[in-house]
PDB file of N, CA and C in Angstrom:
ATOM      1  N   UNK A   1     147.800  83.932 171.375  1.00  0.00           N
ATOM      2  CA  UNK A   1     147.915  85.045 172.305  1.00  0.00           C
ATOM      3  C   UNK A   1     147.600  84.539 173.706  1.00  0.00           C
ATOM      4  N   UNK A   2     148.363  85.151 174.477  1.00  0.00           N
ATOM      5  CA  UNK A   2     148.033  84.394 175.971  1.00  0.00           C
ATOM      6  C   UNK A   2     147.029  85.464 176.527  1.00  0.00           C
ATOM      7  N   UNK A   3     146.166  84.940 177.775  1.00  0.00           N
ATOM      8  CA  UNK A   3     145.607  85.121 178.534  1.00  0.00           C
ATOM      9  C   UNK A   3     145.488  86.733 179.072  1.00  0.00           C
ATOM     10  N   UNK A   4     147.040  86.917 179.671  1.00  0.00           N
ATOM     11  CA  UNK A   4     146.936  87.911 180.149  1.00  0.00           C
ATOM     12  C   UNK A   4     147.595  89.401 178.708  1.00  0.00           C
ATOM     13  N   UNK A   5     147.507  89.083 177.721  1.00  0.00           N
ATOM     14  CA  UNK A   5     147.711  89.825 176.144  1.00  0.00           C
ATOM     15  C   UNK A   5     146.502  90.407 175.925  1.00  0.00           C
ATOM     16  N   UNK A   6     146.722  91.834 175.319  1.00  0.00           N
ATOM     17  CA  UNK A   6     145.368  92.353 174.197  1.00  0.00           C
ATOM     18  C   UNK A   6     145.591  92.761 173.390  1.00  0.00           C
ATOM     19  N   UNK A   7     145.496  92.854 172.371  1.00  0.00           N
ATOM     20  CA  UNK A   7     145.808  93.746 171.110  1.00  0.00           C
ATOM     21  C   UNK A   7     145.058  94.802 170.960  1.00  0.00           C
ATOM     22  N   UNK A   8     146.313  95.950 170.888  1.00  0.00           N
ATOM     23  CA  UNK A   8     145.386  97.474 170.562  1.00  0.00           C
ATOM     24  C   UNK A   8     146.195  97.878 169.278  1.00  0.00           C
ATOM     25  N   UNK A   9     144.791  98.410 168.309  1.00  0.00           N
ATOM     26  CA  UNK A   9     144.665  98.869 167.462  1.00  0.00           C
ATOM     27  C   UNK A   9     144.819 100.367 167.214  1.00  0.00           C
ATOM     28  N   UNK A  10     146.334 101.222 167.040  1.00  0.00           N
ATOM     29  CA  UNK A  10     146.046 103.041 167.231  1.00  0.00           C
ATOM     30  C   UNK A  10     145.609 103.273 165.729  1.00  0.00           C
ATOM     31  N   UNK A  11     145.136 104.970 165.845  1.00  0.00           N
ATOM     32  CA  UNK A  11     144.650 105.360 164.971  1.00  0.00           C
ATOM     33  C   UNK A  11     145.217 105.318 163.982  1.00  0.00           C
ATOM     34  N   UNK A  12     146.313 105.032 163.318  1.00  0.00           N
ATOM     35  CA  UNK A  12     147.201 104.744 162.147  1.00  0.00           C
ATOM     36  C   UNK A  12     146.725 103.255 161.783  1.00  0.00           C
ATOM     37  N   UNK A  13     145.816 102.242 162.229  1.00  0.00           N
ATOM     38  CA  UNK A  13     145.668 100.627 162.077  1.00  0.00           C
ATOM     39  C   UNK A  13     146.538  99.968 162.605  1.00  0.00           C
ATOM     40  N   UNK A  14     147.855 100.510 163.195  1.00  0.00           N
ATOM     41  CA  UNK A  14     148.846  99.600 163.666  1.00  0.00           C
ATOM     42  C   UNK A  14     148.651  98.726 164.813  1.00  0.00           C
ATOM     43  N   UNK A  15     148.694  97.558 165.245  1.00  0.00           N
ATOM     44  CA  UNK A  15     148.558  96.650 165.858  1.00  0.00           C
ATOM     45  C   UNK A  15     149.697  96.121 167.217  1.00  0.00           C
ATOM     46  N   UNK A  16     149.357  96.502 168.266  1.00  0.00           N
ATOM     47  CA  UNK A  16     150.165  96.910 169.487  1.00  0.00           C
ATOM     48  C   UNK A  16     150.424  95.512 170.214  1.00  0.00           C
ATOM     49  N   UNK A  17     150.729  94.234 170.438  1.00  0.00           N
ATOM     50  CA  UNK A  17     150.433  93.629 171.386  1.00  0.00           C
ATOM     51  C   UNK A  17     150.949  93.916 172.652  1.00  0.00           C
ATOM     52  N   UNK A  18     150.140  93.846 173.886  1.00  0.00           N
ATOM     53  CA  UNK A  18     150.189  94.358 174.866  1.00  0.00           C
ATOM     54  C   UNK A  18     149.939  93.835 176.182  1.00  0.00           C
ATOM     55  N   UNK A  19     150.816  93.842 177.495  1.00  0.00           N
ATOM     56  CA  UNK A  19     150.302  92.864 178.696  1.00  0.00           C
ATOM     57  C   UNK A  19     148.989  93.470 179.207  1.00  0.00           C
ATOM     58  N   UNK A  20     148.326  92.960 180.110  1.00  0.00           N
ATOM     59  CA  UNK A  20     147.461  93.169 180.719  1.00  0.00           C
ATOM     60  C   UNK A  20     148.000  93.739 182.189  1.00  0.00           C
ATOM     61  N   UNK A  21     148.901  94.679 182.880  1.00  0.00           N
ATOM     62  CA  UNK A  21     148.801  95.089 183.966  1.00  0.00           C
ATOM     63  C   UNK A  21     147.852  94.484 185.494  1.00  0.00           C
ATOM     64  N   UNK A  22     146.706  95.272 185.139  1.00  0.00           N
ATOM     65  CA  UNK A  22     145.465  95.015 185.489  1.00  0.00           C
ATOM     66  C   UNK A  22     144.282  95.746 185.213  1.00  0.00           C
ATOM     67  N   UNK A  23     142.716  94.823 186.086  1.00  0.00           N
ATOM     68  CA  UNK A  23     141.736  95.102 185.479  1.00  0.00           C
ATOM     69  C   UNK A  23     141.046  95.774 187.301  1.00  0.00           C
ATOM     70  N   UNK A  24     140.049  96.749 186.459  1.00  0.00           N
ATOM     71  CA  UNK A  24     139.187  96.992 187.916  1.00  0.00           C
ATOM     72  C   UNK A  24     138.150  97.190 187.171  1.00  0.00           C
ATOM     73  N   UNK A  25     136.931  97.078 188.047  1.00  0.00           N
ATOM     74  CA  UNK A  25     135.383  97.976 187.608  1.00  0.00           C
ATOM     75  C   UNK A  25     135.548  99.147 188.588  1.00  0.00           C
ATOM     76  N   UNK A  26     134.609  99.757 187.885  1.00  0.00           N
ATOM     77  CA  UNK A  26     134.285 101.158 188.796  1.00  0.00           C
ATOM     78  C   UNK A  26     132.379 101.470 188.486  1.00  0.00           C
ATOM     79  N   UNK A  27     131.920 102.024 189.412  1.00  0.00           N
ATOM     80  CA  UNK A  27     130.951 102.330 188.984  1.00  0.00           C
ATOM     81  C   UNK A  27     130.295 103.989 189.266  1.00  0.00           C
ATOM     82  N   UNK A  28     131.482 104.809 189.260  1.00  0.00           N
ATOM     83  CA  UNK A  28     131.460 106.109 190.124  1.00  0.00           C
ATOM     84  C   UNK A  28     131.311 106.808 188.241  1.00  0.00           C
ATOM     85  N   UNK A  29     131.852 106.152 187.215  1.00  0.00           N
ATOM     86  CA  UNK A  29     131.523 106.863 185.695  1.00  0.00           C
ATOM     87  C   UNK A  29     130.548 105.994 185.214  1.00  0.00           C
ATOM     88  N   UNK A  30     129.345 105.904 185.364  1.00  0.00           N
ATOM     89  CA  UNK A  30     128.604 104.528 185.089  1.00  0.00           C
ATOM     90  C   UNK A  30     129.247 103.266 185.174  1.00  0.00           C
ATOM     91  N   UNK A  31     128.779 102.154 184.813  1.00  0.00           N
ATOM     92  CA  UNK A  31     129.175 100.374 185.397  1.00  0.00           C
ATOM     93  C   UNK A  31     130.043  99.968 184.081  1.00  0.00           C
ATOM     94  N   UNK A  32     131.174 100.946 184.399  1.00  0.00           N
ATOM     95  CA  UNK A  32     132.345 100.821 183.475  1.00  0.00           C
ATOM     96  C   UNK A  32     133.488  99.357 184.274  1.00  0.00           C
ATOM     97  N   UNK A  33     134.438  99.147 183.119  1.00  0.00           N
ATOM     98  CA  UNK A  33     135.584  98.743 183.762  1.00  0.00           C
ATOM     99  C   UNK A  33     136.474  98.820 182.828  1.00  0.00           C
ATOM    100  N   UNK A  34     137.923  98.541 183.526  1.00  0.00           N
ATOM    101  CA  UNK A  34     138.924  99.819 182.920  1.00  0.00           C
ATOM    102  C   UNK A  34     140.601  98.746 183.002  1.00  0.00           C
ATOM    103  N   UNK A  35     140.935  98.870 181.919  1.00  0.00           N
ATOM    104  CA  UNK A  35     142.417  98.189 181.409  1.00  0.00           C
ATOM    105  C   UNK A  35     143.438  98.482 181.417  1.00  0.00           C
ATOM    106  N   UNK A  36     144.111  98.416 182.509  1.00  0.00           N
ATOM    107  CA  UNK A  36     146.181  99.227 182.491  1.00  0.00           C
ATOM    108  C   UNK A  36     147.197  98.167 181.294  1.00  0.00           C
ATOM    109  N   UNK A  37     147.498  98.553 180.883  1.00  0.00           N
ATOM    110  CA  UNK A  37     148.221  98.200 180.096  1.00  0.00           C
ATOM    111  C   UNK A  37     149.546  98.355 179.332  1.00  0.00           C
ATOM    112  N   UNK A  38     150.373  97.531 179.272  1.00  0.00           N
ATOM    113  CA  UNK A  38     151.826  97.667 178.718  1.00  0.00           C
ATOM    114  C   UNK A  38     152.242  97.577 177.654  1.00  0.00           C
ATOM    115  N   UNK A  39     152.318  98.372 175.925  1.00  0.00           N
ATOM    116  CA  UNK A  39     152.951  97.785 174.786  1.00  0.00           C
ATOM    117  C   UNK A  39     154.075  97.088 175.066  1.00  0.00           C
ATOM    118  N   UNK A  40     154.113  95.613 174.874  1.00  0.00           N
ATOM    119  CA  UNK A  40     155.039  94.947 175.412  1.00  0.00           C
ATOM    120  C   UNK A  40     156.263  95.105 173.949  1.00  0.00           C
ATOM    121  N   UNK A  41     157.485  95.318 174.378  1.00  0.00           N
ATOM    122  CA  UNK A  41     158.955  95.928 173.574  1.00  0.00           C
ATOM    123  C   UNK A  41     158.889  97.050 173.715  1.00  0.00           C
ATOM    124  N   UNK A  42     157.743  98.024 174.151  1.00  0.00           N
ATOM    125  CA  UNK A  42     158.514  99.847 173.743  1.00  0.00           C
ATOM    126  C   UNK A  42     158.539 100.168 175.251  1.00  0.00           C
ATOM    127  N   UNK A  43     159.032 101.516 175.373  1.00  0.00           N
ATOM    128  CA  UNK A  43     159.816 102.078 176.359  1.00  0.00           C
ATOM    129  C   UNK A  43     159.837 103.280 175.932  1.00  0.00           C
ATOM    130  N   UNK A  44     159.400 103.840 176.744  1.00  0.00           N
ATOM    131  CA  UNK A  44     160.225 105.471 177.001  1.00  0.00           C
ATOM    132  C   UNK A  44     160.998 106.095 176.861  1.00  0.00           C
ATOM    133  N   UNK A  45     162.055 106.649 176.921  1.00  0.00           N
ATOM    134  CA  UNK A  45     162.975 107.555 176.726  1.00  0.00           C
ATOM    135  C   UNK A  45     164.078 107.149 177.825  1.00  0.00           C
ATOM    136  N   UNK A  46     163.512 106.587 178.770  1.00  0.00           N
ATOM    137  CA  UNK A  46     164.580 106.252 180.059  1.00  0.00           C
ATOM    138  C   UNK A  46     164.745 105.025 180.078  1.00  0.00           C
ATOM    139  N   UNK A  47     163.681 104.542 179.393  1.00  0.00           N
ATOM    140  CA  UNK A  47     163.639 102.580 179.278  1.00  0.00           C
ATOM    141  C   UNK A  47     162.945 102.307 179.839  1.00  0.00           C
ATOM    142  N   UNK A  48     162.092 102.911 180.677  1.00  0.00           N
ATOM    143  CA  UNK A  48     161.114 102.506 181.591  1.00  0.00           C
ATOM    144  C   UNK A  48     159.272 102.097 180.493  1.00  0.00           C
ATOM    145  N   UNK A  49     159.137 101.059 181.141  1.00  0.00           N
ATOM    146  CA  UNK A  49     157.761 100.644 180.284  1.00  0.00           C
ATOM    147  C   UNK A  49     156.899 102.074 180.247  1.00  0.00           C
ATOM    148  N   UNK A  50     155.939 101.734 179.419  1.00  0.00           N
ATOM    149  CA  UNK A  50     155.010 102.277 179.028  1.00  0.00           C
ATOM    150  C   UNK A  50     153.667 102.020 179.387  1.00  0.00           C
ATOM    151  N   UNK A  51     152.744 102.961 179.822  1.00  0.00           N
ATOM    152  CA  UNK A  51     151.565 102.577 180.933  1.00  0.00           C
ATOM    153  C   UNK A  51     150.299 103.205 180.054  1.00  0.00           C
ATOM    154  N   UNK A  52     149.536 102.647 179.873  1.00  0.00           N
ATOM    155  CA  UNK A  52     148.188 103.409 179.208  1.00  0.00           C
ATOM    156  C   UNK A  52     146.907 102.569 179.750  1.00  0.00           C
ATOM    157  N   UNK A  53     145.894 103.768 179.664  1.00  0.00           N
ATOM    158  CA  UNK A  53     144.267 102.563 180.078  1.00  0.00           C
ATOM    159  C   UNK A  53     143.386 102.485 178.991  1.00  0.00           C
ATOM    160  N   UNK A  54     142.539 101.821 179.287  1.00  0.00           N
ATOM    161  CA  UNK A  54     141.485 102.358 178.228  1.00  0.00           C
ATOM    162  C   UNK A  54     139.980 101.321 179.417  1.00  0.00           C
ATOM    163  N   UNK A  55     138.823 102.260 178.914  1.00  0.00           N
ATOM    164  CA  UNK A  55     137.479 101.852 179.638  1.00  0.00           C
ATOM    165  C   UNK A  55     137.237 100.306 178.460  1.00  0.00           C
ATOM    166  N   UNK A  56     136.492  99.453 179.227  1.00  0.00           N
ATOM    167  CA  UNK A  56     136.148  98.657 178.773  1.00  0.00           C
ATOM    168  C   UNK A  56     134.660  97.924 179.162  1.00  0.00           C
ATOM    169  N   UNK A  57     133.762  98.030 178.153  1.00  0.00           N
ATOM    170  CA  UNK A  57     132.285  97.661 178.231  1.00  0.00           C
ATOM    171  C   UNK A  57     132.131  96.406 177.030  1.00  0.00           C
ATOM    172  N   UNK A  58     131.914  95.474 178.420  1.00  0.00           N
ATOM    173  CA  UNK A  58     131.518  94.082 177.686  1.00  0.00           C
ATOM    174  C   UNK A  58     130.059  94.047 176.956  1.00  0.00           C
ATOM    175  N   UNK A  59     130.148  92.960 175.564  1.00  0.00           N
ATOM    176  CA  UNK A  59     129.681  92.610 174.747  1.00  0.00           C
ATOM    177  C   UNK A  59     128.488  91.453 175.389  1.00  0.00           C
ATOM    178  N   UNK A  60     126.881  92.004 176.035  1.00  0.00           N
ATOM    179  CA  UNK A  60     126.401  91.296 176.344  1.00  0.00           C
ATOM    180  C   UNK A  60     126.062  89.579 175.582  1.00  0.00           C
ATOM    181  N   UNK A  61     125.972  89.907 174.354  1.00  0.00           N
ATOM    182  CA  UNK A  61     125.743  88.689 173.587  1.00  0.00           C
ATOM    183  C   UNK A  61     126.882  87.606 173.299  1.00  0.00           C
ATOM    184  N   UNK A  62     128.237  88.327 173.185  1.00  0.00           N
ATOM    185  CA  UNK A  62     129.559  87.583 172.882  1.00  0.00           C
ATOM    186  C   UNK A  62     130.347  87.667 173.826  1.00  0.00           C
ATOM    187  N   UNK A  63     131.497  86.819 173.733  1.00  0.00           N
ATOM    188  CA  UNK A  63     132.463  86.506 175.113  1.00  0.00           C
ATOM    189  C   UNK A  63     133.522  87.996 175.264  1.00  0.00           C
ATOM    190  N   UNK A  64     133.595  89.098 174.054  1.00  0.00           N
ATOM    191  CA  UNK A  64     134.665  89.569 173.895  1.00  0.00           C
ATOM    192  C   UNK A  64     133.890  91.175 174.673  1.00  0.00           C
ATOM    193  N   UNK A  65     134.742  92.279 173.987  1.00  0.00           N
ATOM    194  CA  UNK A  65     133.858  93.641 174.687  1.00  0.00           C
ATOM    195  C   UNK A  65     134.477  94.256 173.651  1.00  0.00           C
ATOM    196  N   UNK A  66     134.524  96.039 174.182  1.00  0.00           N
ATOM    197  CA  UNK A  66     134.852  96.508 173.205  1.00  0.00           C
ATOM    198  C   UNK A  66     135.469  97.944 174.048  1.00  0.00           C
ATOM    199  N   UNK A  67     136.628  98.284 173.448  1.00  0.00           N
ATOM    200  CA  UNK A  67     137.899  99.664 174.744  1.00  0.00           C
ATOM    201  C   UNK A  67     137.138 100.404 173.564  1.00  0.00           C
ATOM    202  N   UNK A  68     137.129 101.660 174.798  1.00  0.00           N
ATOM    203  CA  UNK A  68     136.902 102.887 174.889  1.00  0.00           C
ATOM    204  C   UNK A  68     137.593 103.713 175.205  1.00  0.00           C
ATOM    205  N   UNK A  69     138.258 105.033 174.438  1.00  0.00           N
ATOM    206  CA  UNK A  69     139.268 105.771 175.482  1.00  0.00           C
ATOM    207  C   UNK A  69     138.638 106.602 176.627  1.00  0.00           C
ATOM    208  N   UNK A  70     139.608 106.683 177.670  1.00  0.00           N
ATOM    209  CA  UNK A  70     139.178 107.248 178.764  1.00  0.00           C
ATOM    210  C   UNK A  70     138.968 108.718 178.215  1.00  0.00           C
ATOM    211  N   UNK A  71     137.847 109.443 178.591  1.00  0.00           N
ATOM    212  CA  UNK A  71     137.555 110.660 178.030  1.00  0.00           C
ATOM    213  C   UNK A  71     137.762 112.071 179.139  1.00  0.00           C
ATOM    214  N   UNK A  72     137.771 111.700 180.354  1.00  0.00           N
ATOM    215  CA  UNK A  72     137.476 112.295 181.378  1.00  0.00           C
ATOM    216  C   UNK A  72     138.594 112.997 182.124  1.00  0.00           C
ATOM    217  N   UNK A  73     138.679 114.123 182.501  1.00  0.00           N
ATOM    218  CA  UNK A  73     140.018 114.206 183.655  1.00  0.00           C
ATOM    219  C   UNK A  73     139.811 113.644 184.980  1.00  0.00           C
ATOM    220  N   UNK A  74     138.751 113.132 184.922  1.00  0.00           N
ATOM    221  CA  UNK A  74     137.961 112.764 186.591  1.00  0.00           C
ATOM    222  C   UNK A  74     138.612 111.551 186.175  1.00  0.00           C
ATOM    223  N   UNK A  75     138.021 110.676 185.328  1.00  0.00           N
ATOM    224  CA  UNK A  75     138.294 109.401 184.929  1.00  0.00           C
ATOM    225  C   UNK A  75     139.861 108.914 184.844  1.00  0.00           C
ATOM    226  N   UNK A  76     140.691 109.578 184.187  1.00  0.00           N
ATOM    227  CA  UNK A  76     142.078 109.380 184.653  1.00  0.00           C
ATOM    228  C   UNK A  76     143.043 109.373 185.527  1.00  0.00           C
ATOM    229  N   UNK A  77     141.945 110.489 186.097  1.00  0.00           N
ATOM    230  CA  UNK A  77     142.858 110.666 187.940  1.00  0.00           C
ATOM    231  C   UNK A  77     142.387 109.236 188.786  1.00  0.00           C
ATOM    232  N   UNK A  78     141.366 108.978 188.900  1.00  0.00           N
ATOM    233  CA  UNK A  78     140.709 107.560 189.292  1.00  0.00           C
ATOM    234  C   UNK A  78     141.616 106.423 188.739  1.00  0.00           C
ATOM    235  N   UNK A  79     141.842 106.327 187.531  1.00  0.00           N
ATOM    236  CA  UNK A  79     142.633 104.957 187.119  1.00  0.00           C
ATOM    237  C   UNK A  79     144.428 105.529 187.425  1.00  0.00           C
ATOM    238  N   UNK A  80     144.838 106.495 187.978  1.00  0.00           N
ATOM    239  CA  UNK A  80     146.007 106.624 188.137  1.00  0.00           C
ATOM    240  C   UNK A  80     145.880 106.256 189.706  1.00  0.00           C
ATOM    241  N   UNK A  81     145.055 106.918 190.517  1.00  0.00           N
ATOM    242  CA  UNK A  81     144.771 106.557 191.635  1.00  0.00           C
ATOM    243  C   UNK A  81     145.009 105.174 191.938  1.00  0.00           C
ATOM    244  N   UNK A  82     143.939 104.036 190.810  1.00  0.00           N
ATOM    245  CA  UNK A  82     144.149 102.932 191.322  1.00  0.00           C
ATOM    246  C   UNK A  82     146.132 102.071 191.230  1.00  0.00           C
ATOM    247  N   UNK A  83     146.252 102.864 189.841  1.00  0.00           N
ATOM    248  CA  UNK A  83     147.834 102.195 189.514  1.00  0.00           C
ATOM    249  C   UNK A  83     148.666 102.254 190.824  1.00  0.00           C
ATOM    250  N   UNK A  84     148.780 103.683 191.389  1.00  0.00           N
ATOM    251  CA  UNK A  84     149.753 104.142 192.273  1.00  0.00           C
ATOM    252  C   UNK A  84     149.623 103.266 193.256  1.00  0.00           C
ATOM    253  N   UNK A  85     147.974 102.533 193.735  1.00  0.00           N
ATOM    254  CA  UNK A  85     147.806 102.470 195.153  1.00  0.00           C
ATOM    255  C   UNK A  85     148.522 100.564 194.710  1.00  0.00           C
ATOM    256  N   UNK A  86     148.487  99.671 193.240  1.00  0.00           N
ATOM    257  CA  UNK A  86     148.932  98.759 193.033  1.00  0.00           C
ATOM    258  C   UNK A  86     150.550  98.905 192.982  1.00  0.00           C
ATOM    259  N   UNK A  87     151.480  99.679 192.722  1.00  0.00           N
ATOM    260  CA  UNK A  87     152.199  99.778 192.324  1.00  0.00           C
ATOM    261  C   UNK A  87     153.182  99.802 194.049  1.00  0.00           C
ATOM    262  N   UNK A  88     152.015 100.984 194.800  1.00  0.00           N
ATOM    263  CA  UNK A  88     152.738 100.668 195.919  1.00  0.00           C
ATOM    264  C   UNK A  88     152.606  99.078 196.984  1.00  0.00           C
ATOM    265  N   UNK A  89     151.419  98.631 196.371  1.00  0.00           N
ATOM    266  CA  UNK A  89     151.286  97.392 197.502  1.00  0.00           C
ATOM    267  C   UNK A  89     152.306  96.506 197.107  1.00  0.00           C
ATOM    268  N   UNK A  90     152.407  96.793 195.438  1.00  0.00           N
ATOM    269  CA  UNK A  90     153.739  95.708 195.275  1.00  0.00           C
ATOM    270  C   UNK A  90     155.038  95.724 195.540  1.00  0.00           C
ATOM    271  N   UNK A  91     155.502  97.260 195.850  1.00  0.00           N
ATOM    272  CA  UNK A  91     156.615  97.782 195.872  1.00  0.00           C
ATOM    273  C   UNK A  91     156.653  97.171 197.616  1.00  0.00           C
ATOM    274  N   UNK A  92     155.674  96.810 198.421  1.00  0.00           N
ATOM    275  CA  UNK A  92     155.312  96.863 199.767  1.00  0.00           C
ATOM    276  C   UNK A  92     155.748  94.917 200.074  1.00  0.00           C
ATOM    277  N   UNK A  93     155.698  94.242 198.893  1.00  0.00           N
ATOM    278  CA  UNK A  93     155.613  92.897 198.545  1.00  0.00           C
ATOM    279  C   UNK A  93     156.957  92.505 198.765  1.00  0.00           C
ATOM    280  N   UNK A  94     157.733  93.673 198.025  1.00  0.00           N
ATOM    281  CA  UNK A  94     159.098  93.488 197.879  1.00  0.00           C
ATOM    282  C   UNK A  94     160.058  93.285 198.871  1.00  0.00           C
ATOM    283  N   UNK A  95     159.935  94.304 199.207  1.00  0.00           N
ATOM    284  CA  UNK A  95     161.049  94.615 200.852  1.00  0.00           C
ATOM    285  C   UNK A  95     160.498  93.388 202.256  1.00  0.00           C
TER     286      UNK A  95
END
């Protein structure tokens, strides 16, 4: 698995591999940090990728951590916040 890959596990056990988008901390929901992410092959209805987050709190003793779903409506507006404001700097990259 490369670097920028994670594997998510949905509630059925099925096994997602997935890009890594990107990563931020936040510390406005406690000293969280938080994972955008792409099931890499599926698509939408229009073909357009597929976007999901999940909170992520590292494993002080081991190298790995452990996702959490975002629970919050505060909390989602914040990680959409951050997508939009990436999505436009890149769209800003382009032209």
């Amino acid at each position: 698995m490369e670097e920028n890959q994670i594997t998510i596990v949905d509630e059925k056990g099925n096994e997602h591999l997935c890009e890594i988008i990107f990563t931020f901390d936040a510390e406005k929901f406690g000293k969280k940090s938080y994972v955008v992410f792409s099931p890499i092959g599926e698509v939408d209805e229009d073909g357009d990728p597929i976007y999901d987050a999940m909170a992520f709190e590292q494993n002080e003793e081991e190298s790995g951590g452990t996702l959490l779903p975002i629970e919050s409506e505060e909390e989602w507006e914040m990680v959409q916040e951050m997508f939009n404001t990436l999505a436009e700097e890149e769209e800003g990259e382009e032209e």
